[in-house]
N, C-alpha and C. Protein backbone atom coordinates (compact mmCIF):
# COMPACT_ATOMS: atom_id res chain seq x y z
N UNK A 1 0.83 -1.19 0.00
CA UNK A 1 0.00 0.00 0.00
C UNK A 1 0.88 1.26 0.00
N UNK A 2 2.06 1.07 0.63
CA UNK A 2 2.89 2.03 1.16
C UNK A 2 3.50 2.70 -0.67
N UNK A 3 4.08 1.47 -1.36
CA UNK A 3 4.99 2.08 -2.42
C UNK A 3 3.40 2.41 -3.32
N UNK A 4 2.24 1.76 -3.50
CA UNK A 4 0.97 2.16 -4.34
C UNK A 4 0.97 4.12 -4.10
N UNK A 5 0.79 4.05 -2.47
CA UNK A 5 0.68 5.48 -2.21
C UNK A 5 1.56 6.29 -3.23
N UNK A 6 2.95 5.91 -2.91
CA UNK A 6 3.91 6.93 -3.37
C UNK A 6 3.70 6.96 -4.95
N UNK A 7 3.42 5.80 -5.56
CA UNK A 7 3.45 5.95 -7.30
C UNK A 7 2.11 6.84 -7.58
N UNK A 8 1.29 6.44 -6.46
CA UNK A 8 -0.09 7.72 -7.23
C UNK A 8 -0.19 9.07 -6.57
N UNK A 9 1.50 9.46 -6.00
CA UNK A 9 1.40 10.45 -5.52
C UNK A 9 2.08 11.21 -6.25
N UNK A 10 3.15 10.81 -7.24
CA UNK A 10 4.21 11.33 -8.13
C UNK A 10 3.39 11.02 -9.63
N UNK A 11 2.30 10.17 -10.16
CA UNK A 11 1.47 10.31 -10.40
C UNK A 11 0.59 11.40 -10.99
N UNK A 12 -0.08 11.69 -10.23
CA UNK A 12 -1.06 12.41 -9.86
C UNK A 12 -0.68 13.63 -10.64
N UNK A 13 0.34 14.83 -10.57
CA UNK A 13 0.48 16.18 -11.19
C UNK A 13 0.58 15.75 -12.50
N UNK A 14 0.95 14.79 -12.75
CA UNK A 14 1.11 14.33 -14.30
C UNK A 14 0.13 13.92 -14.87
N UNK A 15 -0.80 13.28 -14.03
CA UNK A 15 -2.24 12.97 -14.95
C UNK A 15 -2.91 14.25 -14.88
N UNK A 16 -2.89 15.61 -13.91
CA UNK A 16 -3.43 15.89 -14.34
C UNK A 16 -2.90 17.35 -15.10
N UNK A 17 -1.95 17.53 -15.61
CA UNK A 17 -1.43 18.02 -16.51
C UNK A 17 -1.54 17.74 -17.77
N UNK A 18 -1.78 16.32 -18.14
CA UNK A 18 -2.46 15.70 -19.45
C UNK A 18 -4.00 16.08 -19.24
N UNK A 19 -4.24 16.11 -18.33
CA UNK A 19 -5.96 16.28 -18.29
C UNK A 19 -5.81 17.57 -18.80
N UNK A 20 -5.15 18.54 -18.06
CA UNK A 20 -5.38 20.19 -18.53
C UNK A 20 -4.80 20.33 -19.99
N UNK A 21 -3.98 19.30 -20.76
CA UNK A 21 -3.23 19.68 -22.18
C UNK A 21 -4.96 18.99 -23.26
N UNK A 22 -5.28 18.08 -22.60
CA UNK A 22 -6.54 17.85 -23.47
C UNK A 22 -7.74 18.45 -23.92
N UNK A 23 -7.82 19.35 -22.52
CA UNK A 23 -8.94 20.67 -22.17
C UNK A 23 -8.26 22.06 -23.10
N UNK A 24 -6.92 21.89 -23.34
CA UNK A 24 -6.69 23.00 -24.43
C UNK A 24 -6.73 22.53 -25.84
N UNK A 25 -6.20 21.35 -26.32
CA UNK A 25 -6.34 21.03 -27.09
C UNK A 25 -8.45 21.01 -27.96
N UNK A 26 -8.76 20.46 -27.19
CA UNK A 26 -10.18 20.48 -27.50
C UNK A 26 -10.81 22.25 -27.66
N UNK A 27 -10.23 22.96 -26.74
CA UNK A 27 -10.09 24.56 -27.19
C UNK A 27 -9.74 24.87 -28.38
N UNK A 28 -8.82 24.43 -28.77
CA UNK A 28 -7.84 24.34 -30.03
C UNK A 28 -8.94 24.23 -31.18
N UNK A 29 -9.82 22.99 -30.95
CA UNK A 29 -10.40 22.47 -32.29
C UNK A 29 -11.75 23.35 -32.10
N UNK A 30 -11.67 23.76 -30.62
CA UNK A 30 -13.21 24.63 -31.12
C UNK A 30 -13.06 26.03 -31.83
N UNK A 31 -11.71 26.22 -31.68
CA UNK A 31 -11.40 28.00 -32.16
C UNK A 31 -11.05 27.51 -33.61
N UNK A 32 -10.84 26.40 -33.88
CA UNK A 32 -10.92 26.10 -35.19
C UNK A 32 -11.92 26.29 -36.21
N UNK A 33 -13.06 25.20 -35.69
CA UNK A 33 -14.47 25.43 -35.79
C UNK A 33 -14.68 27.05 -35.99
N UNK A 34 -14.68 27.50 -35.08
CA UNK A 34 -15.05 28.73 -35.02
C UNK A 34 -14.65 29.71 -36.21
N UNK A 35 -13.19 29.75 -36.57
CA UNK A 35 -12.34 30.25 -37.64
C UNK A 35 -12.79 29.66 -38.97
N UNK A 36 -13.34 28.62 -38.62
CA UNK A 36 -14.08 28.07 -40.49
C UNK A 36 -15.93 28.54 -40.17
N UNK A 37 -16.42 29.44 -39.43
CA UNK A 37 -17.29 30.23 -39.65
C UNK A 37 -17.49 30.93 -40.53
N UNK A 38 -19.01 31.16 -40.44
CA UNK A 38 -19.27 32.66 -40.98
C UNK A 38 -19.31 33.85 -40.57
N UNK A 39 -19.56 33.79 -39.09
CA UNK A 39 -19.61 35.51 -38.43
C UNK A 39 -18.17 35.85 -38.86
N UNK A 40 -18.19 37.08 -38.66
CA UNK A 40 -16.96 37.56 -38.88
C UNK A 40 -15.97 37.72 -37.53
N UNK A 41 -17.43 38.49 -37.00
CA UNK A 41 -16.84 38.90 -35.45
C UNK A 41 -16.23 37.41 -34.69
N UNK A 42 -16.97 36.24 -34.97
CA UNK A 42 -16.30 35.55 -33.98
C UNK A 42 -15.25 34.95 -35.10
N UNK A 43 -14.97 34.92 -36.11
CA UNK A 43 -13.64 34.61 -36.19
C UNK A 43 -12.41 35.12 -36.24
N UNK A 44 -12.83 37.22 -35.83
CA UNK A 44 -11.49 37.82 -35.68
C UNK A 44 -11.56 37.29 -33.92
N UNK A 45 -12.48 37.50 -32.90
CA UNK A 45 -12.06 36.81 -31.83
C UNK A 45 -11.61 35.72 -31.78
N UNK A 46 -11.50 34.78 -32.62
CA UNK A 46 -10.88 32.96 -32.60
C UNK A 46 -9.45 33.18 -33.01
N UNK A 47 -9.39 34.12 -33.78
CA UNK A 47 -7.95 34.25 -34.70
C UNK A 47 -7.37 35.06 -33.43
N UNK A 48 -7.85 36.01 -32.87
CA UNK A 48 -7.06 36.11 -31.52
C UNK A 48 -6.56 35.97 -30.49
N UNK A 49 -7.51 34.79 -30.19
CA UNK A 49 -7.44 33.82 -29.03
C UNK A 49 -6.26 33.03 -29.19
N UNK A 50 -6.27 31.87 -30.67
CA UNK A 50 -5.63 31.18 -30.99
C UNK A 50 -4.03 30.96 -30.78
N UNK A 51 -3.38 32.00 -30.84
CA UNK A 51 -1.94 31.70 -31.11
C UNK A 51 -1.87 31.84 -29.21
N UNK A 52 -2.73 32.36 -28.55
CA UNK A 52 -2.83 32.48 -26.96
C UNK A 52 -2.71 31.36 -26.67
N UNK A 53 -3.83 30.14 -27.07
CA UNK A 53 -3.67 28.83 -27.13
C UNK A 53 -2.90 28.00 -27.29
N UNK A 54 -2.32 28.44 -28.71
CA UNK A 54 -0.88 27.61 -28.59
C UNK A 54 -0.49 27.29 -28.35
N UNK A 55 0.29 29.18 -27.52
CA UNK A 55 1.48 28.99 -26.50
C UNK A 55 1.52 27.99 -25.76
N UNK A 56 0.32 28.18 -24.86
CA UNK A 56 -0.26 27.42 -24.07
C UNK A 56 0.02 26.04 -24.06
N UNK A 57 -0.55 25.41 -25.42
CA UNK A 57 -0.22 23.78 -25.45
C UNK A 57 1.23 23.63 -25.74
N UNK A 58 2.14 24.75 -26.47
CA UNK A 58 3.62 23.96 -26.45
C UNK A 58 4.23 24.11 -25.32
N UNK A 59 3.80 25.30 -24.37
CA UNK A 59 4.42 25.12 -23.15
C UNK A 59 4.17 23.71 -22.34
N UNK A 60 2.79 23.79 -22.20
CA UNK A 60 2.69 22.37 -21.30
C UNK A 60 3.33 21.38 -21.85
N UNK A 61 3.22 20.86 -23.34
CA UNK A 61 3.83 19.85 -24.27
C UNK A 61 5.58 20.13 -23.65
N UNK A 62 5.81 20.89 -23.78
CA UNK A 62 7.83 20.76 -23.09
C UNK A 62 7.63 20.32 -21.58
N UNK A 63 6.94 21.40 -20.70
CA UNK A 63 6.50 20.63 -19.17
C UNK A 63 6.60 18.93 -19.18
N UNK A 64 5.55 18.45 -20.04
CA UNK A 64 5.02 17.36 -20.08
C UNK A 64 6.76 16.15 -20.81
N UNK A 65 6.91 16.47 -21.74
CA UNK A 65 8.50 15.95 -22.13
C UNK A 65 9.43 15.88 -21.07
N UNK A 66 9.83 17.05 -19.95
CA UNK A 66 10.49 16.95 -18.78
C UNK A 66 10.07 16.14 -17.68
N UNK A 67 8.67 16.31 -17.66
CA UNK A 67 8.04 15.50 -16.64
C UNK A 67 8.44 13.97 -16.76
N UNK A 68 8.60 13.41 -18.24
CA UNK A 68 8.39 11.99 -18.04
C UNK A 68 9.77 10.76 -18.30
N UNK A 69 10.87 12.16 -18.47
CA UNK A 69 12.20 11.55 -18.23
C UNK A 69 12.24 11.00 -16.96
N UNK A 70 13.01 9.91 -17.09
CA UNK A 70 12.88 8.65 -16.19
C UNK A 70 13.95 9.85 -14.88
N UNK A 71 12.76 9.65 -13.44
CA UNK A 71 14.05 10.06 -12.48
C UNK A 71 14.53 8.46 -11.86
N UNK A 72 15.55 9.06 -10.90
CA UNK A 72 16.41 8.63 -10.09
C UNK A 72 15.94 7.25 -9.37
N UNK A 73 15.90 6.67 -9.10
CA UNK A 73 15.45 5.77 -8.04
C UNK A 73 15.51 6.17 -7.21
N UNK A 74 16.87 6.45 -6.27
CA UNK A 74 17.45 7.02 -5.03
C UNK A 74 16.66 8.24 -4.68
N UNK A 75 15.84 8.80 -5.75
CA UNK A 75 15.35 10.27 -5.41
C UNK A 75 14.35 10.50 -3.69
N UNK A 76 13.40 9.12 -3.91
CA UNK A 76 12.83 9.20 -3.14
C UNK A 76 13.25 8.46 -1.38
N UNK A 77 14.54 8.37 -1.57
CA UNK A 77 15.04 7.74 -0.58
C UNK A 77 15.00 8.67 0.85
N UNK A 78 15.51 8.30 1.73
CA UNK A 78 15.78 9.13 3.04
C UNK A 78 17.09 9.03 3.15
N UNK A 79 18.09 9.91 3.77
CA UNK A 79 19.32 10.38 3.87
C UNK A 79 19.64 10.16 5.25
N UNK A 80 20.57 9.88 5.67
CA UNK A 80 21.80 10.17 6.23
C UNK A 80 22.54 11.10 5.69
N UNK A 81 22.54 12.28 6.68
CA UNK A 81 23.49 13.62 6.57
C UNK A 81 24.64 13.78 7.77
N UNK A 82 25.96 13.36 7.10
CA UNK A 82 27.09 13.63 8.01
C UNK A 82 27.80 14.86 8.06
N UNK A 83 28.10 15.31 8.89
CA UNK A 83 28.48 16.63 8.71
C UNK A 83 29.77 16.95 9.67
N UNK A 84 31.09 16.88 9.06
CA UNK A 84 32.41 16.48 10.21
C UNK A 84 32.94 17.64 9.92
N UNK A 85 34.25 18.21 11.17
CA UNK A 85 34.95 19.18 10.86
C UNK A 85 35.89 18.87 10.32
N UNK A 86 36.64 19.73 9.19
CA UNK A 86 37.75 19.33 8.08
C UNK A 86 39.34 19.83 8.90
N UNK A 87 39.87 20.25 8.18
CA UNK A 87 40.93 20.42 8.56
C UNK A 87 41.43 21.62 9.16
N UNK A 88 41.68 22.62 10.47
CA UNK A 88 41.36 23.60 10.79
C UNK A 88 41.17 24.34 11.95
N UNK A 89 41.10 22.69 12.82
CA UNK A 89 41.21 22.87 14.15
C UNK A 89 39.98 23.70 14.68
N UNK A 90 39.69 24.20 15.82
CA UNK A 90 38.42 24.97 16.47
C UNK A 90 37.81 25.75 15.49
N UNK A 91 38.77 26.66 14.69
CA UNK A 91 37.87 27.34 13.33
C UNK A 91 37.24 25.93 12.33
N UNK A 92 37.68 25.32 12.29
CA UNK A 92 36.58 24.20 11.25
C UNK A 92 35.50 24.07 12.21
N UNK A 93 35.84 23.41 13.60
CA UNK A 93 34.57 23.26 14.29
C UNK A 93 33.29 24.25 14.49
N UNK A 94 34.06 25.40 14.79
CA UNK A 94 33.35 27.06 14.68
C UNK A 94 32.28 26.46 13.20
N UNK A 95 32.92 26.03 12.53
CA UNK A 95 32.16 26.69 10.75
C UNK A 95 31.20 25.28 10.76
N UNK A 96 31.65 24.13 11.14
CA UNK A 96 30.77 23.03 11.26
C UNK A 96 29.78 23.19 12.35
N UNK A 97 29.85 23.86 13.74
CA UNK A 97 28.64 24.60 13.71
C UNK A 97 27.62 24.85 13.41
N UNK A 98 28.17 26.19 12.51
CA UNK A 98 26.98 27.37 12.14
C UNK A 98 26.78 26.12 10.58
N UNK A 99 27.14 25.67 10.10
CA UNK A 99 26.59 24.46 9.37
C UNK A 99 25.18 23.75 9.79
N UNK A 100 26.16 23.12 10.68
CA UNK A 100 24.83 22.31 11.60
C UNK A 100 23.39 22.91 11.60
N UNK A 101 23.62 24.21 12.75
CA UNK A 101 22.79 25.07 12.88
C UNK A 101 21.92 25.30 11.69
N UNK A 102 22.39 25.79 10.70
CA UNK A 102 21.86 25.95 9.18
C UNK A 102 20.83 25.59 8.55
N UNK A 103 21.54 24.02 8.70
CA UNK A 103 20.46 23.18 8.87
C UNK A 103 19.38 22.48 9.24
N UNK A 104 19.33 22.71 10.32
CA UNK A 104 17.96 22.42 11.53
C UNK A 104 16.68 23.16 10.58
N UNK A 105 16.95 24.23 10.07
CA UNK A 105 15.49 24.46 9.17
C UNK A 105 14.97 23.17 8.00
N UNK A 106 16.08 22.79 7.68
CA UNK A 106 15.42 21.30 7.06
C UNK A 106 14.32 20.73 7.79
N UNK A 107 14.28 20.95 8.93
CA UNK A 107 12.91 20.09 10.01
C UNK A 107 11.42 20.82 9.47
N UNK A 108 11.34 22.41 8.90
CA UNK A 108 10.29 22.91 8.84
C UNK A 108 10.04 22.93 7.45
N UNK A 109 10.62 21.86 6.60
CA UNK A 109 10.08 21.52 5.36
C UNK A 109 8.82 20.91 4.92
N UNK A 110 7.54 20.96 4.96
CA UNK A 110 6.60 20.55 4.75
C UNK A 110 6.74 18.76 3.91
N UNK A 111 6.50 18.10 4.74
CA UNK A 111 6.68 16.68 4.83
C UNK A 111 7.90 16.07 4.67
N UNK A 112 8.39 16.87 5.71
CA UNK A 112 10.25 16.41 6.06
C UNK A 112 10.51 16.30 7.31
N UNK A 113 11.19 14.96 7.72
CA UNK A 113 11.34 15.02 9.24
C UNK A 113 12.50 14.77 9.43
N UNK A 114 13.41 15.31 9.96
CA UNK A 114 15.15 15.20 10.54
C UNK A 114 15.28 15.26 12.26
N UNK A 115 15.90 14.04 11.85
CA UNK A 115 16.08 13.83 13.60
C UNK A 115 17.78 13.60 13.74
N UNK A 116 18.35 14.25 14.67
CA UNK A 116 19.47 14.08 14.93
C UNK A 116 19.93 12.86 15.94
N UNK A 117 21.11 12.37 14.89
CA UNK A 117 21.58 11.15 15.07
C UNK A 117 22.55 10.91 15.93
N UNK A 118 23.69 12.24 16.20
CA UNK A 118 24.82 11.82 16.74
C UNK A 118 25.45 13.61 16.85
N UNK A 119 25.68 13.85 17.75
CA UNK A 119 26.90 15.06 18.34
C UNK A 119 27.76 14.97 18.64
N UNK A 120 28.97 15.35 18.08
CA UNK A 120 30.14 15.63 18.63
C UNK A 120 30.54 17.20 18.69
N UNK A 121 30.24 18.33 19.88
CA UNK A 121 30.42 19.39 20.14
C UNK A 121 31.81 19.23 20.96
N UNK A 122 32.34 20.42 20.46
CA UNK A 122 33.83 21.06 21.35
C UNK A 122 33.32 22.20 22.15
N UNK A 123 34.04 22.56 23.15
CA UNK A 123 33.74 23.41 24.33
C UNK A 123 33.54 24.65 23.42
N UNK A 124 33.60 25.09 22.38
CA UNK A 124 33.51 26.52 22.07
C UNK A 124 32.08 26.78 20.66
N UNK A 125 30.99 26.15 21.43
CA UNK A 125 29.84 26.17 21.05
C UNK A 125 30.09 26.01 19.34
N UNK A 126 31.36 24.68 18.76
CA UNK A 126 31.62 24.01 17.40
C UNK A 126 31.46 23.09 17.15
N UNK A 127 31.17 22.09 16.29
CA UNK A 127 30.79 20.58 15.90
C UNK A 127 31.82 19.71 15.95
N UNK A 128 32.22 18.82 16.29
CA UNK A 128 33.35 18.03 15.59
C UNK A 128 32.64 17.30 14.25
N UNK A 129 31.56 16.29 14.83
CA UNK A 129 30.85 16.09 14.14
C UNK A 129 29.16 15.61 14.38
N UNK A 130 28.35 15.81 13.41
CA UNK A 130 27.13 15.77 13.68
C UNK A 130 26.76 14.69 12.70
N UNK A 131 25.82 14.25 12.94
CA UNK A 131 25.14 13.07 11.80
C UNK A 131 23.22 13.33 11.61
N UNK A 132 22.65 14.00 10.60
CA UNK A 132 21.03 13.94 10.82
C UNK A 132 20.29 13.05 9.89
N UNK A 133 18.86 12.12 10.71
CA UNK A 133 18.89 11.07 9.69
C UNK A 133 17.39 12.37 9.01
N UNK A 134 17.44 12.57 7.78
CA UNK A 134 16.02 13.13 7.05
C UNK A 134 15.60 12.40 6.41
N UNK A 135 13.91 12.60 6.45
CA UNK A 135 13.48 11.68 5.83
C UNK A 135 12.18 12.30 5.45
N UNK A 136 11.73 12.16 4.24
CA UNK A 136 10.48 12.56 3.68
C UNK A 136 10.29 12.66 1.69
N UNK A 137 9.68 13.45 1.35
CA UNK A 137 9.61 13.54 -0.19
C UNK A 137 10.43 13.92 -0.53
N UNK A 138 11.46 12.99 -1.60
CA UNK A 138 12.33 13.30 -2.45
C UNK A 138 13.01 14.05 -1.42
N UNK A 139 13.78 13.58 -0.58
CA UNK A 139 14.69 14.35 0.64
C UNK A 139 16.00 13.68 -0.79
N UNK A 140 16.39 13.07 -0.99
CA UNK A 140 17.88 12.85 -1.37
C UNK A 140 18.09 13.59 -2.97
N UNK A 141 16.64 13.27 -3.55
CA UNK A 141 16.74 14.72 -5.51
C UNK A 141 17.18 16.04 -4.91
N UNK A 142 16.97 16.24 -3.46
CA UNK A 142 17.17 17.91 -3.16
C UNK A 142 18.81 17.52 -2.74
N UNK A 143 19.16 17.01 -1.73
CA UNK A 143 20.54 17.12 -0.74
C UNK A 143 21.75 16.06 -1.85
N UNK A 144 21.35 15.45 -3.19
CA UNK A 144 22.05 14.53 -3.45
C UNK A 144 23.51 15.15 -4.12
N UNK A 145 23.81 16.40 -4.21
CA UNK A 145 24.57 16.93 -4.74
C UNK A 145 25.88 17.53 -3.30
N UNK A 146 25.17 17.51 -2.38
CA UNK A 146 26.30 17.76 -1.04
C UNK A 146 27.52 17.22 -0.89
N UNK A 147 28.36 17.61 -0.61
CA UNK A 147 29.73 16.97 -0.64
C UNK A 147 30.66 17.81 0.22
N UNK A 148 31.98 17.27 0.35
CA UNK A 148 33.41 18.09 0.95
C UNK A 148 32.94 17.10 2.59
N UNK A 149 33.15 18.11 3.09
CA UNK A 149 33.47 17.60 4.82
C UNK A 149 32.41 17.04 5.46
N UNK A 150 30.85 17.39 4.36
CA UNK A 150 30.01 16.95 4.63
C UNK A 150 28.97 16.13 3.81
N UNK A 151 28.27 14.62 3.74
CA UNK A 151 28.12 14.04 2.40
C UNK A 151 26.54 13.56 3.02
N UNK A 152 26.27 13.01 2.19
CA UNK A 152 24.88 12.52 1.95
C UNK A 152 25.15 10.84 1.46
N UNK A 153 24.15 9.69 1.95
CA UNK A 153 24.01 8.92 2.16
C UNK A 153 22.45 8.35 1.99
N UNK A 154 22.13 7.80 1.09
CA UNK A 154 20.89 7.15 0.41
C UNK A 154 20.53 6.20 1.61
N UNK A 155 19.37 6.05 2.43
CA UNK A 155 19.00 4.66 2.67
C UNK A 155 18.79 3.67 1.97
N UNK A 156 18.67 2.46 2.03
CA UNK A 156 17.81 1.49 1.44
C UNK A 156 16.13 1.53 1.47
């Protein structure tokens, strides 16, 4: 039920983005209609509408092309975030820190939960090292690019 949820949740903006490209398209054929009239008036309004329309469908049509490149597997994983002091002595710890710190707003991400795993603080309010496990939507497509003193780690 658990992985059903997630596929009709990633899903979902995509069906209905085809739903909204069909609702223009069918626009499309009525301003058509309309343009092989006889009023006049409504086919300088159709002929004006039209290229409005367009836009419209080639934008979504590129949306829709990006949308359905294959992502990541790992995307939707949960992380392990390590975060150690480098080389630098109390100033690395100082900067691994205000790092740390930094990060704690990751917790007020709307369906993201980070719980801290492990502290290693030095007497001068610095990190040696910290470890946070996050976990929620596509937590690792956002953090998967992190690196240097501090890395990211895919669950299973």
């Amino acid at each position: 039920m658990k992985d059903l949820s997630r596929r009709h949740a990633e899903l979902a903006p995509l069906a209905a983005r085809v739903r909204q490209l069909l609702g223009l398209e069918r626009e499309m054929a009525d301003l058509d209609v309309l343009l092989s009239g006889s009023d006049a008036e409504m086919r300088g309004m159709a002929a004006a509408e039209r290229p409005v329309v367009s836009q419209k469908v080639a934008a979504l049509e590129e949306d829709l092309r990006l949308e359905l490149v294959p992502k990541d597997p790992n995307d939707a994983r949960s992380v392990f975030l390590e975060i150690r002091a480098g080389a630098g002595g109390d100033e690395a710890a100082l900067f691994r820190g205000r790092t740390s710190a930094a990060l704690y707003p990751i917790r007020r991400r709307p369906r993201v939960a980070a719980e801290l795993v492990d502290l290693s603080s030095t007497g001068l309010k610095g990190v040696k090292q910290a470890i946070l496990f996050i976990q929620g939507q596509d937590v690792f497509s956002w953090l998967r690019y992190e690196g240097g003193v501090h890395r990211v780690h895919a669950c299973p």
